[in-house]
N, C-alpha and C. Protein backbone atom coordinates (compact mmCIF):
# COMPACT_ATOMS: atom_id res chain seq x y z
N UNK A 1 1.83 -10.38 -4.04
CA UNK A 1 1.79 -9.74 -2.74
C UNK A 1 0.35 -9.38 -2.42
N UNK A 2 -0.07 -9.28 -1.27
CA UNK A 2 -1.15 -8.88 -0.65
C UNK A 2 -1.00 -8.18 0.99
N UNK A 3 -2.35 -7.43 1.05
CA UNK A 3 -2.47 -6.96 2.46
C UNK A 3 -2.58 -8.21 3.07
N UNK A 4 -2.02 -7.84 4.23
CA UNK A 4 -1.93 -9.15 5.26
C UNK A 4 -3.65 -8.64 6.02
N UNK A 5 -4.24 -9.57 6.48
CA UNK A 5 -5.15 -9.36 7.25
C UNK A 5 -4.84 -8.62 8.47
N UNK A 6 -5.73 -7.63 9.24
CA UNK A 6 -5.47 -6.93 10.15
C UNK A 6 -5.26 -5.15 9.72
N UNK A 7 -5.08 -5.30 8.51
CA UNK A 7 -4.74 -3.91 8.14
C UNK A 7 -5.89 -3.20 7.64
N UNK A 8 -6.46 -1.91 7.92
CA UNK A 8 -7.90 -1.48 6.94
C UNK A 8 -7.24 -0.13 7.03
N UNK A 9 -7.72 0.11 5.30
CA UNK A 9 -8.14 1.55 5.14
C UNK A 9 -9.30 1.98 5.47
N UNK A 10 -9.27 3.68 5.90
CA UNK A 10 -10.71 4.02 5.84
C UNK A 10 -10.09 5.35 5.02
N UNK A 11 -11.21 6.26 5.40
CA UNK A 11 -11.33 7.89 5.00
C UNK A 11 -11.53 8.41 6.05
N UNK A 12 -10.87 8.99 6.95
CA UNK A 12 -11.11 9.50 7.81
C UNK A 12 -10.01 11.60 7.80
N UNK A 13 -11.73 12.06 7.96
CA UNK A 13 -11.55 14.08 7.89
C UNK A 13 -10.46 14.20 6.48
N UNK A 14 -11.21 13.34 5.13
CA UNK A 14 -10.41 14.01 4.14
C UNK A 14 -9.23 13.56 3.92
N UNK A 15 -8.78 12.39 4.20
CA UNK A 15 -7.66 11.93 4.39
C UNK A 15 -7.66 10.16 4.53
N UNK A 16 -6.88 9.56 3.72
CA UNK A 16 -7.32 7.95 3.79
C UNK A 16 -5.95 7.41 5.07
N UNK A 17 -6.45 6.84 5.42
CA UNK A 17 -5.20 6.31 6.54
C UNK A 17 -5.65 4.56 6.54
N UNK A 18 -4.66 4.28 6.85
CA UNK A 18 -4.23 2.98 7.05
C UNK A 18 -4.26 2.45 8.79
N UNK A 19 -4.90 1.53 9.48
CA UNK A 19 -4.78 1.32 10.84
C UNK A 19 -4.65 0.08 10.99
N UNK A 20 -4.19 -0.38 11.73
CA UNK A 20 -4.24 -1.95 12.10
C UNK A 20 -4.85 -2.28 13.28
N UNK A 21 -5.44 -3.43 13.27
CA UNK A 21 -6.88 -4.31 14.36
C UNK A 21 -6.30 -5.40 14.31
N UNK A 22 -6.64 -6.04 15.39
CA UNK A 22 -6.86 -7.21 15.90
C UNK A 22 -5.49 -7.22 16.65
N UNK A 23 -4.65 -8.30 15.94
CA UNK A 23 -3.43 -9.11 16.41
C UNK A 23 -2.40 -8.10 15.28
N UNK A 24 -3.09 -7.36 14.47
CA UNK A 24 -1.86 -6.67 13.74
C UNK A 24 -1.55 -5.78 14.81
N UNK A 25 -2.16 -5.47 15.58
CA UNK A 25 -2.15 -3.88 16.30
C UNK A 25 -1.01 -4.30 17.61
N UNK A 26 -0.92 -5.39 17.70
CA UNK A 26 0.21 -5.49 18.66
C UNK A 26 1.38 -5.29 17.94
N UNK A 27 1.67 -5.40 16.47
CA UNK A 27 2.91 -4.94 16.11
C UNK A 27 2.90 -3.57 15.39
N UNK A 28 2.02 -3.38 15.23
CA UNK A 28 1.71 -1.97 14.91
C UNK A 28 0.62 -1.16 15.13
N UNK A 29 1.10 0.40 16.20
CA UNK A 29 0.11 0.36 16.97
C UNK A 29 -0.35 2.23 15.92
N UNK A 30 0.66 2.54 15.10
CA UNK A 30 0.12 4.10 14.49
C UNK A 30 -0.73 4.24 13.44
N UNK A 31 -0.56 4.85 12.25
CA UNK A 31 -0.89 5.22 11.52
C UNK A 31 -0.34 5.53 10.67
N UNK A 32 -1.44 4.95 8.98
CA UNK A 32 0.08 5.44 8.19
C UNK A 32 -1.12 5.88 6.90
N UNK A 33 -0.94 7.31 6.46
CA UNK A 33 -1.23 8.32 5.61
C UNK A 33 -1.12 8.02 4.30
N UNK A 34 -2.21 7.94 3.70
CA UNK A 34 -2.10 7.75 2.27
C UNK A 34 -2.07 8.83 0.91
N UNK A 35 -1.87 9.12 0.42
CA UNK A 35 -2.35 10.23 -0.67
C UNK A 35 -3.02 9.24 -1.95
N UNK A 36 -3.23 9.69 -2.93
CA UNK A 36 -4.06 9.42 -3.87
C UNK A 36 -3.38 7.91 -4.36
N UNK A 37 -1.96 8.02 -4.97
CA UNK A 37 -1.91 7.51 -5.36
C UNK A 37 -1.12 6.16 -4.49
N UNK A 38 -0.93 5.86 -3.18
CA UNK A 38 -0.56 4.83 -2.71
C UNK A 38 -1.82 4.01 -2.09
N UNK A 39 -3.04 5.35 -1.93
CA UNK A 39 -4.27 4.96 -1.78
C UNK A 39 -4.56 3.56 -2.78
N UNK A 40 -4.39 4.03 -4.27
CA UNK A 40 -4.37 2.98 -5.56
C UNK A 40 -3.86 2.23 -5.14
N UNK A 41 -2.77 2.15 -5.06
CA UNK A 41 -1.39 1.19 -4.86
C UNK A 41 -2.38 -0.02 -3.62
N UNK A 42 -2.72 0.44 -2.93
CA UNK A 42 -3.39 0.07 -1.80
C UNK A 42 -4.33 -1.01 -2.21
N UNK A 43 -5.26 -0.12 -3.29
CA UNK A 43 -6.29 -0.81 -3.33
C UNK A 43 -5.91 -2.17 -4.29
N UNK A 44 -5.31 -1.88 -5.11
CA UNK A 44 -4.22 -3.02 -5.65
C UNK A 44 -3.64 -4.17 -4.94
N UNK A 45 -3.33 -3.70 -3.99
CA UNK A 45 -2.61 -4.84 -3.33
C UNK A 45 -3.21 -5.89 -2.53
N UNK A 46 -4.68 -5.18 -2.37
CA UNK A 46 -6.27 -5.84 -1.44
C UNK A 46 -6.38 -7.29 -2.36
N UNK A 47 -5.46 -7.06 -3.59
CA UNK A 47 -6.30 -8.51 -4.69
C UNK A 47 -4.98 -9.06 -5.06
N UNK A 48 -4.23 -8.86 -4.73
CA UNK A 48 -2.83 -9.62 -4.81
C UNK A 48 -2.16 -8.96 -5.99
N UNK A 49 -2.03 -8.00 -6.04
CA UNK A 49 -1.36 -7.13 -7.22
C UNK A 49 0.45 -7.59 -7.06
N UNK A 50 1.30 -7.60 -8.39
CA UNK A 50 2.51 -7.73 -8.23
C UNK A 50 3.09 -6.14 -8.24
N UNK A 51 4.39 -6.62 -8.17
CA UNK A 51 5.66 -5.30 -8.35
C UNK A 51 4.75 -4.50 -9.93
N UNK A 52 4.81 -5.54 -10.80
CA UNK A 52 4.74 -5.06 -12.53
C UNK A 52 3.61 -4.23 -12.25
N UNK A 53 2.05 -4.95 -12.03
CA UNK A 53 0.81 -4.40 -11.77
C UNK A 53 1.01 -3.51 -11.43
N UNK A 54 1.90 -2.77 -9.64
CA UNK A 54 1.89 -1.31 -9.54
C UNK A 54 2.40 -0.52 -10.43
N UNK A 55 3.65 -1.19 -10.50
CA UNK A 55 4.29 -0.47 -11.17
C UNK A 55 3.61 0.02 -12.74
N UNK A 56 2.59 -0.74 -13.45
CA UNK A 56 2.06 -0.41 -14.74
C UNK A 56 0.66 0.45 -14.44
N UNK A 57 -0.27 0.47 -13.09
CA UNK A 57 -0.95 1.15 -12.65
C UNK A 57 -0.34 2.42 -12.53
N UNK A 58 0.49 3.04 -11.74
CA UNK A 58 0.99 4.35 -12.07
C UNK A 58 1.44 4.77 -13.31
N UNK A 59 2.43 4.22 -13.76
CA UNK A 59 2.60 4.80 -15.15
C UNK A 59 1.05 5.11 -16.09
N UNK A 60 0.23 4.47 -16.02
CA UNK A 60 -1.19 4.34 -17.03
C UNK A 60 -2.01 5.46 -16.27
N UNK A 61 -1.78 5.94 -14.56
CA UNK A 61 -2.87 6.50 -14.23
C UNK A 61 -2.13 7.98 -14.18
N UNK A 62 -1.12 7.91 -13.99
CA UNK A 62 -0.36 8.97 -13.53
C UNK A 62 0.52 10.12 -14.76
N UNK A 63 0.67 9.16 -16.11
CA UNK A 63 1.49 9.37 -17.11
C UNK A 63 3.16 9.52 -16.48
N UNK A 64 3.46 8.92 -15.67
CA UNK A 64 4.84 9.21 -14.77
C UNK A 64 5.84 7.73 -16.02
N UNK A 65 7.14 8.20 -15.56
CA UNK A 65 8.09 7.51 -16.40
C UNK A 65 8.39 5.86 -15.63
N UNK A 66 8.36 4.82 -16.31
CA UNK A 66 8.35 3.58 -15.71
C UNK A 66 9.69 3.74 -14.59
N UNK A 67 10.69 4.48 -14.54
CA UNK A 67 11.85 4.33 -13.50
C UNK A 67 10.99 5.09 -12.56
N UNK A 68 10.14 6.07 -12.58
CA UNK A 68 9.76 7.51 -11.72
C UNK A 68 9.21 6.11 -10.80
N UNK A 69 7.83 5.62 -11.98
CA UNK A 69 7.08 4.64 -10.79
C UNK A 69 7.54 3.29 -10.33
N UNK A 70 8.54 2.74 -10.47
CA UNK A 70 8.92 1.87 -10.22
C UNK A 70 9.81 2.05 -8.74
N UNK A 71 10.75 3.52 -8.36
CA UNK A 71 10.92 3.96 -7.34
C UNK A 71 9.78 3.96 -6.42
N UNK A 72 8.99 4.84 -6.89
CA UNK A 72 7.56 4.99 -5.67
C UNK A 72 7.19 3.94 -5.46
N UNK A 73 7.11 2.78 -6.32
CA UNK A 73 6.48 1.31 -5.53
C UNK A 73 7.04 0.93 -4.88
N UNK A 74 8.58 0.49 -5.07
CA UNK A 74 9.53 -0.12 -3.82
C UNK A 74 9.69 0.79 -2.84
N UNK A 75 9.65 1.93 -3.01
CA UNK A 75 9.24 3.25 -1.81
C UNK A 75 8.30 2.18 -0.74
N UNK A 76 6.78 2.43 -1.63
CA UNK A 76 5.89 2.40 -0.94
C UNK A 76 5.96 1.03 -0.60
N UNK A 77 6.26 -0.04 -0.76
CA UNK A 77 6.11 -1.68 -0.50
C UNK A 77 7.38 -1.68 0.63
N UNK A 78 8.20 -0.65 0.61
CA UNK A 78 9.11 -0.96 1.78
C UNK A 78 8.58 -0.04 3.04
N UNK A 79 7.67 0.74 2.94
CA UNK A 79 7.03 1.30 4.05
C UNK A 79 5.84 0.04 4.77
N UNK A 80 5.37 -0.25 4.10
CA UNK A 80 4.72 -1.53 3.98
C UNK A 80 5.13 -2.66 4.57
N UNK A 81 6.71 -3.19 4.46
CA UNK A 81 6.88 -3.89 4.59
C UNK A 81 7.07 -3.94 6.13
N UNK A 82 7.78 -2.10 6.52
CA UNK A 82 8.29 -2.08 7.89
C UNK A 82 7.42 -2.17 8.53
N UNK A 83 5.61 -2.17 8.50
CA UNK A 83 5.03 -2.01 9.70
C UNK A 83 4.28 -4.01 9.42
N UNK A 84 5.20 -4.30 8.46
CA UNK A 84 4.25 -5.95 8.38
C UNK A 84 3.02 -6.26 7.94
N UNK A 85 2.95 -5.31 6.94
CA UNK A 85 1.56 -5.01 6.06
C UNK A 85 1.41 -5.70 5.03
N UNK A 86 2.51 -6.84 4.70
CA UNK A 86 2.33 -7.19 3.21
C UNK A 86 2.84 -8.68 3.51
N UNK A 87 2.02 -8.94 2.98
CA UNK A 87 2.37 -10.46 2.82
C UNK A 87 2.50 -11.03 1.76
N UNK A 88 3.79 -12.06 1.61
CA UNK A 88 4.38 -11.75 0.38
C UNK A 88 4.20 -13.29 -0.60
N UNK A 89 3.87 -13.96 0.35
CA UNK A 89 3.54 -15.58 -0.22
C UNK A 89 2.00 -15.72 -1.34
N UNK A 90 1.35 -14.38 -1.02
CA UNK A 90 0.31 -14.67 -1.54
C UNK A 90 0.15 -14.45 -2.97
């Protein structure tokens, strides 16, 4: 999986957010809030990270239980998915 083009993080007032440009922004026009660790998740996914990869990145960064992080990834990859952020061929 990977970010689909069109999507950027920044840091904006203390806070990382997610926006979409170009031709993403016609299907998605808000914003979507990161905290620390989907921030990771994020930056992971910029290089084609799988399910396992997140899922073994939290457990290693977080000390969280492989079911704990394995929820929060499909959490977070299905928030992802709803605004068309992920592209999944890659």
């Amino acid at each position: 999986m990977k970010i689909n083009t069109g999507f950027i993080k920044r840091f904006i007032a203390d806070q990382y957010v997610v926006v979409a440009v170009g031709e993403a922004a016609d299907v998605f026009s808000g914003l979507v809030y990161l905290n620390e660790s989907s921030s990771l998740l994020w930056d992971r996914l910029l290089s084609g990270a799988s399910v396992e990869d997140l899922v073994s990145v939290l457990v290693d960064t977080y000390d969280v239980s492989q079911d704990v992080a394995s929820a929060d990834v499909m959490d977070f990859i299905s928030e992802l998915n709803a605004i068309h952020a992920i592209d999944h061929e890659q």
